[in-house]
Protein backbone atom coordinates (compact mmCIF):
# COMPACT_ATOMS: atom_id res chain seq x y z
CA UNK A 1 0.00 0.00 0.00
CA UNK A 2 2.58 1.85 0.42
CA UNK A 3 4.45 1.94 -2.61
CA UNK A 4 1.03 2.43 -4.44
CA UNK A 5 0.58 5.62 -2.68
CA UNK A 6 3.90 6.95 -3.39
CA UNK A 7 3.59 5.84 -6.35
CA UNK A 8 0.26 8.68 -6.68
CA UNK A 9 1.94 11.06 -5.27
CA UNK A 10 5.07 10.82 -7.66
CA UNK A 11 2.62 11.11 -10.47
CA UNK A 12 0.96 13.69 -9.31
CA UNK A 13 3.86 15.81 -8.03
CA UNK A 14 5.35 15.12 -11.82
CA UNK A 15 1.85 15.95 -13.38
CA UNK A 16 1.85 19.20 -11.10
CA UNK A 17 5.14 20.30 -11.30
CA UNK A 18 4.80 19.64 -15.65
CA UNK A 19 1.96 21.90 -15.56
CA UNK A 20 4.10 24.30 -13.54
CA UNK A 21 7.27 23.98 -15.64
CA UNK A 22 5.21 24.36 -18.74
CA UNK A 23 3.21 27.98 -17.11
CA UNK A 24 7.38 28.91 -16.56
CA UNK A 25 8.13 28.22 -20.41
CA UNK A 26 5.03 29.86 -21.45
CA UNK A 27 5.70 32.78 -19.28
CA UNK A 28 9.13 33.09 -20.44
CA UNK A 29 8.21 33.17 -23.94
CA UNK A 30 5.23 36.08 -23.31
CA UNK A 31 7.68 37.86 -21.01
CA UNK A 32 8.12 40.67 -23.82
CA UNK A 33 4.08 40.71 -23.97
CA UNK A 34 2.81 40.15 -20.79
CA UNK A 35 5.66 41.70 -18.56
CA UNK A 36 6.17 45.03 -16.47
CA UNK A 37 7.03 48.29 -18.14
CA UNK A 38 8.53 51.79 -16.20
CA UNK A 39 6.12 53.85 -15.47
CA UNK A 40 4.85 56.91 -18.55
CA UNK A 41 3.09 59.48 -18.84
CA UNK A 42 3.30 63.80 -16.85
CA UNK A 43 6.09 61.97 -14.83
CA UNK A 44 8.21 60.44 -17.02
CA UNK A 45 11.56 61.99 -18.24
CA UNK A 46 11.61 63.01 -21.68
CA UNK A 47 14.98 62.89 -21.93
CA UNK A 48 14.72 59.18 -21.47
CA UNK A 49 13.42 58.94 -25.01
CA UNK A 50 15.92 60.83 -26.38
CA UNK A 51 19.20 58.07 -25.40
CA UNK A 52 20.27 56.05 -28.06
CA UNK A 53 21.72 52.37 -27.70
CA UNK A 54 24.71 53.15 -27.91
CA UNK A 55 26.19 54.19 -24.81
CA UNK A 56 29.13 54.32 -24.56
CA UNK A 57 29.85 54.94 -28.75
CA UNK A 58 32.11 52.75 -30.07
CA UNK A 59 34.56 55.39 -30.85
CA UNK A 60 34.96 59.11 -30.80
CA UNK A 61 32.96 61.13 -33.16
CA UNK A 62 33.82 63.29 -35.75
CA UNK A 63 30.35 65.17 -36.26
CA UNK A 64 27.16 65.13 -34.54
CA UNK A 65 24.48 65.25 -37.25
CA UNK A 66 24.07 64.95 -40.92
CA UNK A 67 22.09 67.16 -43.49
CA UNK A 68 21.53 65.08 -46.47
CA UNK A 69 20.63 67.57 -49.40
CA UNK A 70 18.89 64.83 -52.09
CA UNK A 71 18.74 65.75 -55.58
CA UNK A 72 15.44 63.48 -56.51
CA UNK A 73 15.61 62.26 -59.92
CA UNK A 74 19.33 61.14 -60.97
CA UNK A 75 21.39 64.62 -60.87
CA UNK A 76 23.37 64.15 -64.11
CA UNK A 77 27.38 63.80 -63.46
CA UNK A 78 28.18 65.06 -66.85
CA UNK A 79 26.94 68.35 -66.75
CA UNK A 80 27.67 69.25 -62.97
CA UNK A 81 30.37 67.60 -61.03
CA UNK A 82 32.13 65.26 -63.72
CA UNK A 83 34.46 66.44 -66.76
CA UNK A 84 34.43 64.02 -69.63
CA UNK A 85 36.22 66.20 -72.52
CA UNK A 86 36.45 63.08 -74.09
CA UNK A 87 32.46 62.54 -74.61
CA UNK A 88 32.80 65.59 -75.45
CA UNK A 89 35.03 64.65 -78.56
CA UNK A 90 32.82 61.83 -79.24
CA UNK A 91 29.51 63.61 -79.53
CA UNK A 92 26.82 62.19 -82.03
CA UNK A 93 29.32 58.87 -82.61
CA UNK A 94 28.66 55.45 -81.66
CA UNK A 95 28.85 54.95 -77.88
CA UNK A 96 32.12 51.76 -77.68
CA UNK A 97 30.16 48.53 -77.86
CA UNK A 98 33.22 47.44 -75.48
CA UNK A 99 31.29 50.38 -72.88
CA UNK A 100 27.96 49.13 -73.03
CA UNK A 101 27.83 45.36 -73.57
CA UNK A 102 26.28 43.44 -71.23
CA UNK A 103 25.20 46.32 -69.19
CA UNK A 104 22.13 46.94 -67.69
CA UNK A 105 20.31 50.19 -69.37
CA UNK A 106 17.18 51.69 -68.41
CA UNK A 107 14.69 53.18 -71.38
CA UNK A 108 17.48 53.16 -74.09
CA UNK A 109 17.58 49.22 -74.26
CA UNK A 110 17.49 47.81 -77.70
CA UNK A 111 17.98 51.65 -78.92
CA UNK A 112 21.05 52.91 -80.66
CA UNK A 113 23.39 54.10 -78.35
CA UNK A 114 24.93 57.55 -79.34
CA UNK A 115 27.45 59.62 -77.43
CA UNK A 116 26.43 62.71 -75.96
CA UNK A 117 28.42 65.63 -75.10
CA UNK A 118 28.29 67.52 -71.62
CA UNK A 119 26.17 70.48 -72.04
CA UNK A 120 28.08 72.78 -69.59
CA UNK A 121 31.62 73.89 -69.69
CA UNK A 122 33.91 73.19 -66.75
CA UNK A 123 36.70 74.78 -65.24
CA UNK A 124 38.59 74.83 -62.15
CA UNK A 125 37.64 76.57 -59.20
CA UNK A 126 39.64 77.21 -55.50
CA UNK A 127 42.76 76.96 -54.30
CA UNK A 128 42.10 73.42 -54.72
CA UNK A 129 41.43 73.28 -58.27
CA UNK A 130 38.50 71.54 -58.24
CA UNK A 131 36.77 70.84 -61.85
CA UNK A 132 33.19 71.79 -61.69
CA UNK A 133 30.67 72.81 -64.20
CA UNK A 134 29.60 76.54 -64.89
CA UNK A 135 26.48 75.64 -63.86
CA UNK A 136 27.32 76.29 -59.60
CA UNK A 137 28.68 79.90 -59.96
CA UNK A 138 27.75 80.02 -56.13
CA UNK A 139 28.46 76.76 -54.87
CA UNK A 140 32.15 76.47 -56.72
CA UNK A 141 33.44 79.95 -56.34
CA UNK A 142 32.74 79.96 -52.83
CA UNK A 143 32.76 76.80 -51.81
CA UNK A 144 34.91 74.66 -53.87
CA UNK A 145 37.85 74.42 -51.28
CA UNK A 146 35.23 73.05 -48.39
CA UNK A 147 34.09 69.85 -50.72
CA UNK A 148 35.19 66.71 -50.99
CA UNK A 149 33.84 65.47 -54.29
CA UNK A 150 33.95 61.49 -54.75
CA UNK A 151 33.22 60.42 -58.85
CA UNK A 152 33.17 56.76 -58.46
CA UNK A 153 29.88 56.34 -57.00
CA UNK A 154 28.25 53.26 -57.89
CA UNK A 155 24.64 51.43 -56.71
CA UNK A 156 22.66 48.44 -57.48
CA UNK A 157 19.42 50.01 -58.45
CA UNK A 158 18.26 51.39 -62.06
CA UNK A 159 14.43 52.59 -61.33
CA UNK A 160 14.15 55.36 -59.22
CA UNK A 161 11.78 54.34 -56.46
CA UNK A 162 14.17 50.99 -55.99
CA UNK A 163 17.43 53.47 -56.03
CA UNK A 164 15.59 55.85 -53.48
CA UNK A 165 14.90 53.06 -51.34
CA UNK A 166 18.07 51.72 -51.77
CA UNK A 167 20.18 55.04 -51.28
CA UNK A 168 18.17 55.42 -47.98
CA UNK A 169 18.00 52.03 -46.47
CA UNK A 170 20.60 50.32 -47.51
CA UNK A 171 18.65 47.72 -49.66
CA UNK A 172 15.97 47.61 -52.12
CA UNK A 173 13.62 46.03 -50.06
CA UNK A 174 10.78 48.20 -49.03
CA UNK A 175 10.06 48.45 -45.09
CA UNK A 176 13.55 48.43 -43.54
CA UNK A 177 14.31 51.33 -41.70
CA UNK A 178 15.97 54.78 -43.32
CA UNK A 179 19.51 56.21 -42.21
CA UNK A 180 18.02 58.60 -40.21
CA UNK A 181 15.93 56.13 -38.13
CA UNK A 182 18.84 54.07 -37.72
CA UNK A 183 21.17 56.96 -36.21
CA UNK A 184 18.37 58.24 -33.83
CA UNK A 185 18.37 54.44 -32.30
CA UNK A 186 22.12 54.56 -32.17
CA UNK A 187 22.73 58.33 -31.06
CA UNK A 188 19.17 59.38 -29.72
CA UNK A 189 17.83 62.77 -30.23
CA UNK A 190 19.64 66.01 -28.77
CA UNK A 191 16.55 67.90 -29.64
CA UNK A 192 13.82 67.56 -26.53
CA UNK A 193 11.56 69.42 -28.65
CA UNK A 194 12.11 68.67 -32.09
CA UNK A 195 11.89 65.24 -34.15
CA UNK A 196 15.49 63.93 -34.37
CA UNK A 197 14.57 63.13 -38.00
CA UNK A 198 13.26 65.83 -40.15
CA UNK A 199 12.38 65.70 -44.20
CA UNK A 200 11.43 68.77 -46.39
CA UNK A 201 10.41 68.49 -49.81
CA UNK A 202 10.84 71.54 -52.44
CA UNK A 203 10.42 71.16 -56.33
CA UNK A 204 10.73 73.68 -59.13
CA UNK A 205 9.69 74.12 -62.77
CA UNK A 206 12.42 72.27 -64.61
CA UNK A 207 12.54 68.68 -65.07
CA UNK A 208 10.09 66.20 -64.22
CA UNK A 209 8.92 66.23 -60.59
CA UNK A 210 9.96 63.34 -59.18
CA UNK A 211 7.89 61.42 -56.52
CA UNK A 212 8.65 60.87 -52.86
CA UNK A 213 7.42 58.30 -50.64
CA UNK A 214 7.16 58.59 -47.08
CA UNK A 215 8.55 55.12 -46.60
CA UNK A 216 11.68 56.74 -47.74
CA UNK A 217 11.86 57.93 -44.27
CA UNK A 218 10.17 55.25 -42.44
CA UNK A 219 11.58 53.22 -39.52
CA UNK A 220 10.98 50.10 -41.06
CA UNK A 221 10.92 47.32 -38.02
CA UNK A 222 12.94 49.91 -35.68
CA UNK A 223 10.37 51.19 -33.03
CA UNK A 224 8.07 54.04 -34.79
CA UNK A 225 9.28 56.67 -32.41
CA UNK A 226 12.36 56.36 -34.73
CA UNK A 227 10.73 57.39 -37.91
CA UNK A 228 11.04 60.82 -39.55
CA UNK A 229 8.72 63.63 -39.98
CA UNK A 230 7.47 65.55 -42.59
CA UNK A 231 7.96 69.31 -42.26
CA UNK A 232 5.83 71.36 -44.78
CA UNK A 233 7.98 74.48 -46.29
CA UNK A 234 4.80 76.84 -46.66
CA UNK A 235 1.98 76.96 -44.54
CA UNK A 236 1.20 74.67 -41.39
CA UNK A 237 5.04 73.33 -41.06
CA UNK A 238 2.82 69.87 -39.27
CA UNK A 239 -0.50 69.34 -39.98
CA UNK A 240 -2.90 69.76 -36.47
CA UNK A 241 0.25 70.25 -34.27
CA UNK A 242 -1.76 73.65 -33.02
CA UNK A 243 -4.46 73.82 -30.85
CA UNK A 244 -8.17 73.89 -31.97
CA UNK A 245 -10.09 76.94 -30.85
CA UNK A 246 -10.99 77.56 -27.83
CA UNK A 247 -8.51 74.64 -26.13
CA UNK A 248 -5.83 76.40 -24.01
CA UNK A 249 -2.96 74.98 -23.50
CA UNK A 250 -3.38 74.17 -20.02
CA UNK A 251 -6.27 71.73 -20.89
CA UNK A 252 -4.05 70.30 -23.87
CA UNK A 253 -1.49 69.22 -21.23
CA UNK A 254 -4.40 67.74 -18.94
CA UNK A 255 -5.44 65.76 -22.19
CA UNK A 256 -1.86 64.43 -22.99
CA UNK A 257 -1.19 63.82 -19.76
CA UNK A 258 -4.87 61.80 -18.91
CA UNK A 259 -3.86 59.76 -22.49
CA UNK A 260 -0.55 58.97 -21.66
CA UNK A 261 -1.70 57.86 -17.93
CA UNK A 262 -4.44 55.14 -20.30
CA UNK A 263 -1.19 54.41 -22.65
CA UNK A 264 0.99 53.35 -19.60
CA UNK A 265 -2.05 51.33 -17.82
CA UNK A 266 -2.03 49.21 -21.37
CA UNK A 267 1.53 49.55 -21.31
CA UNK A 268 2.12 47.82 -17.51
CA UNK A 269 0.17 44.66 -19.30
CA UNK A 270 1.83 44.69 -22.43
CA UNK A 271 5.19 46.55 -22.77
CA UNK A 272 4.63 47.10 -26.41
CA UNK A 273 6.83 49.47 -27.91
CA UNK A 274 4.43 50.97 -29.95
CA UNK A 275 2.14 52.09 -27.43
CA UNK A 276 6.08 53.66 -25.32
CA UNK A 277 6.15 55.47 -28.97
CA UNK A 278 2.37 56.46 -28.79
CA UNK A 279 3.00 58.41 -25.31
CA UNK A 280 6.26 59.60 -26.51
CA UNK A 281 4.77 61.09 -29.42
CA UNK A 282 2.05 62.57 -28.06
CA UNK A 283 4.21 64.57 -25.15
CA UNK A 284 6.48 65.29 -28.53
CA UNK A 285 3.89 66.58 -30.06
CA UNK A 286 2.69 69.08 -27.26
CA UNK A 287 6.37 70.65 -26.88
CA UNK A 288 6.23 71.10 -30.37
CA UNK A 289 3.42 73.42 -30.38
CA UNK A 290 5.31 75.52 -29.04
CA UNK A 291 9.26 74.72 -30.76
CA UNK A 292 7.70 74.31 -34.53
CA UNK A 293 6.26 78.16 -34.63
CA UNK A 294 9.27 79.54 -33.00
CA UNK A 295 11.33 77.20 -35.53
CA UNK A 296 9.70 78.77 -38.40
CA UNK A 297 9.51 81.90 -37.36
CA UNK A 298 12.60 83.39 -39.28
CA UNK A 299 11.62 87.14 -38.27
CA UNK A 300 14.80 87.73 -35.97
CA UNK A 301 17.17 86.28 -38.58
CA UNK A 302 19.60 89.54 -39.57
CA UNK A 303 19.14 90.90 -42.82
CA UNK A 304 22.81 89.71 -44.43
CA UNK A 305 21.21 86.00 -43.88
CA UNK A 306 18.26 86.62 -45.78
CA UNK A 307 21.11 88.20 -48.36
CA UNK A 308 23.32 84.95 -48.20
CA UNK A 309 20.40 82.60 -48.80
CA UNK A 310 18.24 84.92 -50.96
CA UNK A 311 15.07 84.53 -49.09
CA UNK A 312 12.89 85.46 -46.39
CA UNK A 313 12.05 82.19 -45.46
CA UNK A 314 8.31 80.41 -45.83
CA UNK A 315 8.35 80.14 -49.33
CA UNK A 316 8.85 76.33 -49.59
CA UNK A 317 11.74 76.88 -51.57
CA UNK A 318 15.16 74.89 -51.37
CA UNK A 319 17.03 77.98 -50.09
CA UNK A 320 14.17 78.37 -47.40
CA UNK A 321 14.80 74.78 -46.47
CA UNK A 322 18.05 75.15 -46.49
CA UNK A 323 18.05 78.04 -44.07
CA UNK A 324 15.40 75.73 -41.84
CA UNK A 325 17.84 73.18 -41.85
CA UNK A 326 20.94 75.15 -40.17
CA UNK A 327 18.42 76.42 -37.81
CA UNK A 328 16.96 72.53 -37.21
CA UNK A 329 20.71 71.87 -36.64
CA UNK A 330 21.17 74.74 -34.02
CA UNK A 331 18.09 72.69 -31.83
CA UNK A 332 19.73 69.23 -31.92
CA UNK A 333 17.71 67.46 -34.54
CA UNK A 334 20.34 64.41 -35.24
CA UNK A 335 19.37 64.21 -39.44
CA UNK A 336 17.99 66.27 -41.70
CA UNK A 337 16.97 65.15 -45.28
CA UNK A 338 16.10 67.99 -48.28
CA UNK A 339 14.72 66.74 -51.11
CA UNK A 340 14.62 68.81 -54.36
CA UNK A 341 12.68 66.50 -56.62
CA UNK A 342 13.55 68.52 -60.27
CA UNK A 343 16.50 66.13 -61.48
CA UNK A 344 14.53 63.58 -63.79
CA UNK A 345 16.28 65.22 -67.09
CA UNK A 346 15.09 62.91 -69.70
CA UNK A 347 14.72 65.45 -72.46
CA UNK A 348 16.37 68.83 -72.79
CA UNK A 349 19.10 68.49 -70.40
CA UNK A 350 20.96 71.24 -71.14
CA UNK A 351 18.43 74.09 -69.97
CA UNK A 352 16.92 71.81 -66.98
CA UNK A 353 20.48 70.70 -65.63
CA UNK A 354 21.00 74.68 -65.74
CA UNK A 355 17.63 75.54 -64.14
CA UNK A 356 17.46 72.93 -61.39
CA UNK A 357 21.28 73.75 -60.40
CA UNK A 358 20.08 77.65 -60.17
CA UNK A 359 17.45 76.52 -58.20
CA UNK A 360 19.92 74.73 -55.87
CA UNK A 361 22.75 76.68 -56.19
CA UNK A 362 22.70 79.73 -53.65
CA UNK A 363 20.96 77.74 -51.23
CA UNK A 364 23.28 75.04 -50.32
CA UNK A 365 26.55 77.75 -51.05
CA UNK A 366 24.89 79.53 -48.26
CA UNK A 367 24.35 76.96 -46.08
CA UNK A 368 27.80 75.74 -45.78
CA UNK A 369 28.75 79.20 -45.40
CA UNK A 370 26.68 79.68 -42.59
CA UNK A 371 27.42 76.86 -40.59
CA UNK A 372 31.08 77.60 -40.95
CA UNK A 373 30.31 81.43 -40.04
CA UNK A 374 28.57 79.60 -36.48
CA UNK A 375 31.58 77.19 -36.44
CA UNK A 376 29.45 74.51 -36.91
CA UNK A 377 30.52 72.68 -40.15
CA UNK A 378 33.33 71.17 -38.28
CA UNK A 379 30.63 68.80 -36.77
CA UNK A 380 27.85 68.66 -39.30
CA UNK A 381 27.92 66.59 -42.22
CA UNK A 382 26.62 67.41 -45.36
CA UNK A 383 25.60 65.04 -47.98
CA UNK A 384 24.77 66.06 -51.70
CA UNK A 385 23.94 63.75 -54.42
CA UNK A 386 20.72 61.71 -56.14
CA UNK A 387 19.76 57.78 -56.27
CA UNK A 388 21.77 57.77 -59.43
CA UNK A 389 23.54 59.10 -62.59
CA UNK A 390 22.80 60.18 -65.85
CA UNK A 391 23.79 58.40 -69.12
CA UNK A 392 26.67 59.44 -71.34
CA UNK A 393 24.46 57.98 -74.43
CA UNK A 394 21.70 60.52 -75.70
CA UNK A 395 18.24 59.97 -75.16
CA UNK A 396 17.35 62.72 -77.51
CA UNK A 397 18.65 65.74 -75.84
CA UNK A 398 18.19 64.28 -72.86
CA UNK A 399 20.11 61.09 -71.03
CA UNK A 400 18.43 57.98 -69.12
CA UNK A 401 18.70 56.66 -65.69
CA UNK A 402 22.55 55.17 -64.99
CA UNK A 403 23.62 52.92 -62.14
CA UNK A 404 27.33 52.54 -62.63
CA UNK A 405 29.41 55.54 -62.10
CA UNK A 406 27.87 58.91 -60.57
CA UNK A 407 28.89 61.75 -58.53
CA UNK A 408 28.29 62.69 -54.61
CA UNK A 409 30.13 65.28 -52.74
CA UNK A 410 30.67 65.66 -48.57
CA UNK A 411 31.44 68.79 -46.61
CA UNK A 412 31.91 69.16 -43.18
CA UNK A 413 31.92 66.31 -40.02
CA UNK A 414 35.80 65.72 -40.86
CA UNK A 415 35.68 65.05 -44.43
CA UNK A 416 38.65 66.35 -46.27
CA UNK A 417 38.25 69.69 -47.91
CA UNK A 418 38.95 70.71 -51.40
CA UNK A 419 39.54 67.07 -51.94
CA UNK A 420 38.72 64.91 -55.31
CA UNK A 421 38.19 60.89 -55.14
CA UNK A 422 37.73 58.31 -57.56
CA UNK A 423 36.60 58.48 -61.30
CA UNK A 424 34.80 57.32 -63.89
CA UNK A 425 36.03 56.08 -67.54
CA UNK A 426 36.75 58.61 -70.35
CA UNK A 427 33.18 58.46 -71.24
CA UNK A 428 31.75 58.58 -67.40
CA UNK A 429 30.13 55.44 -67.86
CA UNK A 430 31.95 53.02 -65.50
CA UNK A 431 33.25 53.82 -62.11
CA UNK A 432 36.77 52.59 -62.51
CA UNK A 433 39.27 54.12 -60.16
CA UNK A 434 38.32 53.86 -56.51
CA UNK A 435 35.11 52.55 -56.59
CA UNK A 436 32.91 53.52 -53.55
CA UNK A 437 29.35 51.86 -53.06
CA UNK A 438 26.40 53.05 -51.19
CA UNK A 439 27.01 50.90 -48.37
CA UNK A 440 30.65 52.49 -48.23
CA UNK A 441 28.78 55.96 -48.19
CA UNK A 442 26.84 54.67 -45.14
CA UNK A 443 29.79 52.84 -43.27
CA UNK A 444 31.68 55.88 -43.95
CA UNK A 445 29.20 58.33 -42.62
CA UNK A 446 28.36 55.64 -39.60
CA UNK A 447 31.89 56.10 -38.98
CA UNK A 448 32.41 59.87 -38.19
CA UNK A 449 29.24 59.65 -36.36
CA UNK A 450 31.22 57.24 -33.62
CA UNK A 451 29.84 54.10 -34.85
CA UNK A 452 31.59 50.71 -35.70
CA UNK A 453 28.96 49.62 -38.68
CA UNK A 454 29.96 46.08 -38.44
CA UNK A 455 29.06 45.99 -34.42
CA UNK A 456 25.43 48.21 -34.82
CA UNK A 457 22.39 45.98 -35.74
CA UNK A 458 18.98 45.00 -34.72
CA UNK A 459 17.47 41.69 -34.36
CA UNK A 460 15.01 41.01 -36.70
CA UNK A 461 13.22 38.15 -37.97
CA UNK A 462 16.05 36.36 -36.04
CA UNK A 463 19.30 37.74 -37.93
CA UNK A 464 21.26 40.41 -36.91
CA UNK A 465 20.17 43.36 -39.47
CA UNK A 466 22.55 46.40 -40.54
CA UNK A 467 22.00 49.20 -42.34
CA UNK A 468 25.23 48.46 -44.76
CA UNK A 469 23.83 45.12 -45.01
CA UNK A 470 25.71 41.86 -45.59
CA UNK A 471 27.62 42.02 -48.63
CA UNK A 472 31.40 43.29 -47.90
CA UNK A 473 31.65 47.22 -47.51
CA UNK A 474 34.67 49.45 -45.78
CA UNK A 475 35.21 52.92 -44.32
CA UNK A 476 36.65 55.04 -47.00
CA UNK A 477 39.20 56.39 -44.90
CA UNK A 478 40.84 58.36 -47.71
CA UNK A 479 38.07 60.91 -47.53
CA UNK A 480 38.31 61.88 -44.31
CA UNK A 481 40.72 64.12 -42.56
């Protein structure tokens, strides 16, 4: 008897203590669903938010932020930053079949392939001698000596919304997060009142307006409190960031606050990130009812900087962007992204190369020069270039979309100044001597900003996922100073 009765209580203490193992497991794998979260809402630090990962960096940085000015469409090389006297000799001939053989071409496949000269002369401007077209009588005779212009640019995409994505994202896969998303969860935000990611769009009347998807600035599978924010150049900067009518702003904080007290009772049961965005946002959102305004507000800004950039601000232009953007820089906001979207110069290159570039010109020559007049160049980075090239074959007077040699240039964030890198063949068709990639542009840039590309990922999907990716990509340390 018994050894039948401790034979039912073995069972049972083994059926027990199974169901009790198995509630552990179960737990353990709903622990990220079902656990505790830190308190949120009128009492929580907003600073918190505003860390990044990466504490301590994993080296000493070289710049603090990055203002990428995009030129949407496929800036041609040939007519702005790369001489090719050569095409130039070859103009109306047969493009080398030993060029173009077995390359991938966009809208001129299966056409006859002609050469096509540049439409622009070139000369050399600076102490540094740096060949640029005639086109930038701003940009190269008063900047020239701060760029550092690298020809050998070279991506995987030939469609522009694939080349956007990919120029942004590191891959042409949509949903993965943009640059900008990936620095603020590396660096956080030094801005407590500002998105740490802003985007401003400006277009033109020259070329074909190229579109712009949000996802270009998305954060992918990064938390959503990483993603970047539209700012409108005319108008409300945010739509519905102000206050309706008759709502002070006293009752607006008892609102935000009674929301974010419901968010953080869901979030105690949950610990979703989405819902820690959701009250984030919304206490970001209140503080900038007040920062956005005074952001905009350019009414104090001296007279000579209304000269420099040749605005007064508000008119959605690129040179009222760019004057936004140095003062988005002066609050902390981590990366700053200006599209001009006039670039897609199919047809009649040689009048919309010159009008988009005059369009562009004084605005980004004044925007280096005020950042170094503030002594802040030194630690901002400045990125200028497009999802692609142009062809050296003629698409009537125009060129098509090209994917194997192009043009970007750097300033700033410990790049070297007056500096040339890489170039393409005689006819600007291949990259050929120092060959840089996007991913190297992003490890590079990664780089300056304190970060060690190969050691800063997130787990998704159960790999390790980087913004340069997988395939094999370096520093180029011969850029930088």
């Amino acid at each position: 008897m018994n050894r039948i009765e401790n034979g039912i209580y073995r069972r049972a203490f083994l059926q027990r203590k199974g169901v009790g193992i198995g509630s552990m497991a179960l737990g353990s794998m709903l622990a990220k669903s079902l656990g505790t979260a830190p308190a949120f809402g009128a009492d929580a630090d907003p600073k918190s938010a505003s860390r990044g990962i990466l504490q301590p960096l994993h080296h000493a940085p070289k710049a603090k932020r990055i203002i990428w000015l995009y030129m949407a469409g496929g800036m041609t090389h040939l007519e702005t930053f790369d001489h090719k006297p050569k095409l130039a000799q070859m103009h109306g001939q047969a493009m080398p079949e030993s060029i173009t053989k077995g390359q991938q071409i966009a809208q001129l496949q299966g056409q006859k392939l002609q050469c096509f000269a540049p439409q622009h002369p070139f000369k050399p401007w600076g102490q540094s001698g740096q060949v640029i077209s005639e086109i930038w009588p701003q940009l190269a005779s008063r900047c020239a000596d701060d760029m550092c212009i690298v020809r050998s640019l070279h991506t995987d995409a030939i469609n522009h919304d694939p080349a956007h994505t990919f120029m942004n994202t590191g891959t042409m896969i949509s949903g993965r997060p943009a640059m900008g998303s990936w620095l603020l969860y590396g660096l956080g935000n030094e801005s407590e009142n500002l998105p740490g990611f802003v985007v401003m769009v400006s277009t033109g009347k020259y070329g074909q307006r190229q579109p712009i998807a949000a996802r270009q600035w998305h954060s992918g599978f990064l938390p959503g409190q990483y993603q970047g924010v539209e700012f409108r150049g005319t108008g409300d900067p945010v739509l519905y960031v102000g206050n309706p009518k008759g709502v002070s702003g006293s009752q607006q904080r008892q609102v935000v606050d009674t929301i974010a007290s419901l968010n953080g009772i869901a979030n105690s049961r949950l610990d979703d990130p989405e819902i820690a965005t959701r009250i984030e946002q919304y206490e970001l959102a209140f503080r900038m009812q007040t920062s956005v305004p005074e952001l905009m507000d350019v009414s104090k800004e001296p007279e000579h900087v209304f000269d420099l950039y040749g605005t007064k601000g508000g008119d959605g232009s690129f040179a009222s962007n760019c004057l936004l953007a140095r003062r988005l820089a002066e609050r902390g906001v981590r990366f700053i992204q200006l599209y001009h979207r006039d670039w897609d110069h199919h047809g009649a290159v040689k009048t919309h190369s010159e009008g988009t570039a005059k369009e562009v010109d004084q605005g980004v020559a004044a925007l280096i020069t005020d950042l170094k007049q503030r002594d802040m160049l030194k630690d901002t980075i400045l990125v200028f270039g497009s999802e692609f090239g142009r062809t050296p074959m003629a698409q009537g007077d125009g060129r098509d979309h090209h994917l194997a040699g192009f043009t970007m240039w750097f300033a700033g964030g410990g790049f070297k100044p007056g500096f040339s890198y890489g170039a393409t063949d005689e006819f600007g068709y291949h990259a050929v001597e120092n060959r840089v990639s996007v991913h190297d542009v992003h490890a590079t840039l990664l780089h300056q900003l304190g970060i060690d590309y190969q050691r800063f990922s997130y787990k998704f999907q159960g790999l390790d996922t980087r913004l340069t990716g997988v395939e094999p990509c370096r520093v180029v340390h011969e850029l930088l100073s």
